[in-house]
Protein backbone atom coordinates (compact mmCIF):
# COMPACT_ATOMS: atom_id res chain seq x y z
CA UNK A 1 11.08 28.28 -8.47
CA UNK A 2 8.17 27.78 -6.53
CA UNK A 3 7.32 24.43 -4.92
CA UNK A 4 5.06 21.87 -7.12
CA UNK A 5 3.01 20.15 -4.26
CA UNK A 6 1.10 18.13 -7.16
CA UNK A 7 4.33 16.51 -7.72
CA UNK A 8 5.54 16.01 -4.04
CA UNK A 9 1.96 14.82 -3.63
CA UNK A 10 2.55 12.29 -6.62
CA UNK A 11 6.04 11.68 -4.63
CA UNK A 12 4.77 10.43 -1.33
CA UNK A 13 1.50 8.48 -2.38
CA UNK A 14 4.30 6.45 -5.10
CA UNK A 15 6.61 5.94 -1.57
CA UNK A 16 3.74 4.59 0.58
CA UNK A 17 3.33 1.84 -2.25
CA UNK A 18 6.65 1.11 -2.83
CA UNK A 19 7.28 0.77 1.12
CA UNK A 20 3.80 -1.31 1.64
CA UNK A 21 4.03 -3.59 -1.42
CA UNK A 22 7.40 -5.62 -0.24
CA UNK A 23 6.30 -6.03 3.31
CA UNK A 24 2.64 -7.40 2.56
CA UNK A 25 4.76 -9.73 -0.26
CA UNK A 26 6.94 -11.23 2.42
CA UNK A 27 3.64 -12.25 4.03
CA UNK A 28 1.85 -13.90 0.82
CA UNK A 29 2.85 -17.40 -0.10
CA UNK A 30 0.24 -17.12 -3.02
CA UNK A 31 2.65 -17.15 -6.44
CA UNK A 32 0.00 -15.29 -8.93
CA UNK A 33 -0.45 -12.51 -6.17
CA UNK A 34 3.42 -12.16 -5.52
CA UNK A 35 3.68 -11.83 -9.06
CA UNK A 36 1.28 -9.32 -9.28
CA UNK A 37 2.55 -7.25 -6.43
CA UNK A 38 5.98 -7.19 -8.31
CA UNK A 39 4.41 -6.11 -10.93
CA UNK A 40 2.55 -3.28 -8.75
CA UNK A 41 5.89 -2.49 -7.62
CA UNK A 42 7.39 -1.85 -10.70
CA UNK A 43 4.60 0.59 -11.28
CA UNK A 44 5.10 2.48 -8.26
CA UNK A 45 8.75 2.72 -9.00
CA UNK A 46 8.48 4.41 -12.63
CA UNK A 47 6.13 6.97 -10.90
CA UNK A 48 8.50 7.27 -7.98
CA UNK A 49 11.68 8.09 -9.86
CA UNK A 50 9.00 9.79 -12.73
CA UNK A 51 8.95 12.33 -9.77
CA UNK A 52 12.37 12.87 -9.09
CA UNK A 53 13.56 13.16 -12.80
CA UNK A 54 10.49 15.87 -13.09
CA UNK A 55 11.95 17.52 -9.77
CA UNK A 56 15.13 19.12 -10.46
CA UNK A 57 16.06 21.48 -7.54
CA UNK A 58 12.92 21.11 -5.45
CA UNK A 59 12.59 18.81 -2.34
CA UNK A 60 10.13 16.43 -2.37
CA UNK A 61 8.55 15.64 0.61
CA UNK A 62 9.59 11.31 1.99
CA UNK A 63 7.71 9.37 4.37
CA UNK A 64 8.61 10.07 7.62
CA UNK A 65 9.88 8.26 9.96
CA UNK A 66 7.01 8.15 12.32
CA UNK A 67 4.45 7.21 9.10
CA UNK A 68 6.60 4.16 8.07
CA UNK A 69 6.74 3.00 11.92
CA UNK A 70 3.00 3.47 11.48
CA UNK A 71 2.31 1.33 8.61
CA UNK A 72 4.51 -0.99 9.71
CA UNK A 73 3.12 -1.77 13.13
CA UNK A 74 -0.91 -1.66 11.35
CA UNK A 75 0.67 -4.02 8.44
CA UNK A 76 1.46 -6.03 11.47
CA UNK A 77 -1.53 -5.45 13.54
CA UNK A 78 -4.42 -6.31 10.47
CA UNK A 79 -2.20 -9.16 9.22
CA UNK A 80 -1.38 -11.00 12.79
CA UNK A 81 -4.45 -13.45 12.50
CA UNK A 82 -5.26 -13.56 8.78
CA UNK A 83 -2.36 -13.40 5.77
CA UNK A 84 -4.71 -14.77 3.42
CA UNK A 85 -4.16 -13.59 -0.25
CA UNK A 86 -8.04 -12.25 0.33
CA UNK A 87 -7.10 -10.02 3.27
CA UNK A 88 -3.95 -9.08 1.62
CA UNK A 89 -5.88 -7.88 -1.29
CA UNK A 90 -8.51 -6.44 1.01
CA UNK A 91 -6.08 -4.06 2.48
CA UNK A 92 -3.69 -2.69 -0.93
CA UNK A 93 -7.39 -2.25 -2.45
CA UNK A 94 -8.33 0.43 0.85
CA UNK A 95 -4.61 1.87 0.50
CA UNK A 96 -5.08 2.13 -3.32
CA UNK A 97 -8.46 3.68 -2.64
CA UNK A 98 -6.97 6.32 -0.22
CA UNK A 99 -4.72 6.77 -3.38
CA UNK A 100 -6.98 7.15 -5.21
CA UNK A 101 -9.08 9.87 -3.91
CA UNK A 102 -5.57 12.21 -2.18
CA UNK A 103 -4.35 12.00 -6.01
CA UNK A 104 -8.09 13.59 -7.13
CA UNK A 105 -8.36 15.63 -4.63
CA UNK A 106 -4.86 17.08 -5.01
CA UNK A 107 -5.18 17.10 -9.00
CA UNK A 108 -8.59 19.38 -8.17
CA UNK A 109 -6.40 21.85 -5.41
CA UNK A 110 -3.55 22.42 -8.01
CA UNK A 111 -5.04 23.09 -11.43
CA UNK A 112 -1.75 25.56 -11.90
CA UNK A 113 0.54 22.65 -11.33
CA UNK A 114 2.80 21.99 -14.59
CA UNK A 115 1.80 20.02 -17.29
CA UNK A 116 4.29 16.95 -15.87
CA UNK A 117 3.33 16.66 -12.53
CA UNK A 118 -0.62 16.68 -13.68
CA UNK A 119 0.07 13.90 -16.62
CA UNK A 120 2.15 11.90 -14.11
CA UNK A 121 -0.84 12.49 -11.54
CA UNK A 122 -2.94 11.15 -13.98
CA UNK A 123 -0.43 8.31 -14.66
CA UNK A 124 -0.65 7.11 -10.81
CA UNK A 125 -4.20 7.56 -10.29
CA UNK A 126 -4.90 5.31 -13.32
CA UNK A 127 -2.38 2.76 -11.65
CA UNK A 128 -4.37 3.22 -8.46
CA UNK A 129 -7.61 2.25 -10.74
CA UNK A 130 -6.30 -0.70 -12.49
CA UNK A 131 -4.54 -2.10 -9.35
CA UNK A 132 -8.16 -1.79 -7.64
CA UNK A 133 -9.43 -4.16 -10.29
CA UNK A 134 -6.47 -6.52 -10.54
CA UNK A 135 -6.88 -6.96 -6.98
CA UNK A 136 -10.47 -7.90 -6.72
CA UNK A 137 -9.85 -11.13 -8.01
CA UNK A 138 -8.39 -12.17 -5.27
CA UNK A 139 -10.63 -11.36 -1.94
């Protein structure tokens, strides 16, 4: 069976917000925004494991270890003078935007991808969208 890249795609973006979302809740001390970034979690994780159930013999691609020592250390780096819930929010609206427009772009580049993957593409970019707008109250 050949490879669905829409769906490893899907896999990875769902990773990166499910690795970000815990870290950049340690930092918050803001109870609404925690909540909401559990709830932004849960999201990420029904995608996530969406991804893995729609797999079934292929490998999806994981962060690597280099990328998560990446975000990591710029996590660190944009949050060492400001943790405000507003720069918080600042910063999961520019990663949900990046989300945003790899999960378009990839929906566009694999228009023969099955059925699944594209419906649970669809599923994560509207996530992406709504967690955009959720966000904005906060900055």
């Amino acid at each position: 069976m050949k490879k669905d890249k829409l769906l490893n795609r899907v896999h990875k973006n769902s990773q990166t917000g499910l690795f970000t979302l815990p870290k950049i809740n340690e930092m918050s001390e803001n109870p609404d925004f925690k909540q909401i970034l559990q709830s932004h979690e849960e999201e990420y994780k029904n995608v996530y494991y969406g991804a893995e159930r729609l797999s079934s013999n292929n490998n999806l691609i994981n962060l690597s270890a280099l990328a998560k020592v990446r975000t990591r250390a710029m996590l660190n780096l944009n949050t060492l003078t400001d943790k405000s819930s507003s720069h918080l929010a600042e910063m999961l609206i520019m990663g949900s935007t990046a989300g945003v427009v790899d999960i378009t772009k990839s929906l566009r580049q694999y228009p023969n991808a099955p059925k699944a993957s594209k419906d649970l593409a669809q599923n994560l970019l509207n996530i992406e969208e709504k967690n955009i707008e959720v966000l904005k109250q906060f900055l």
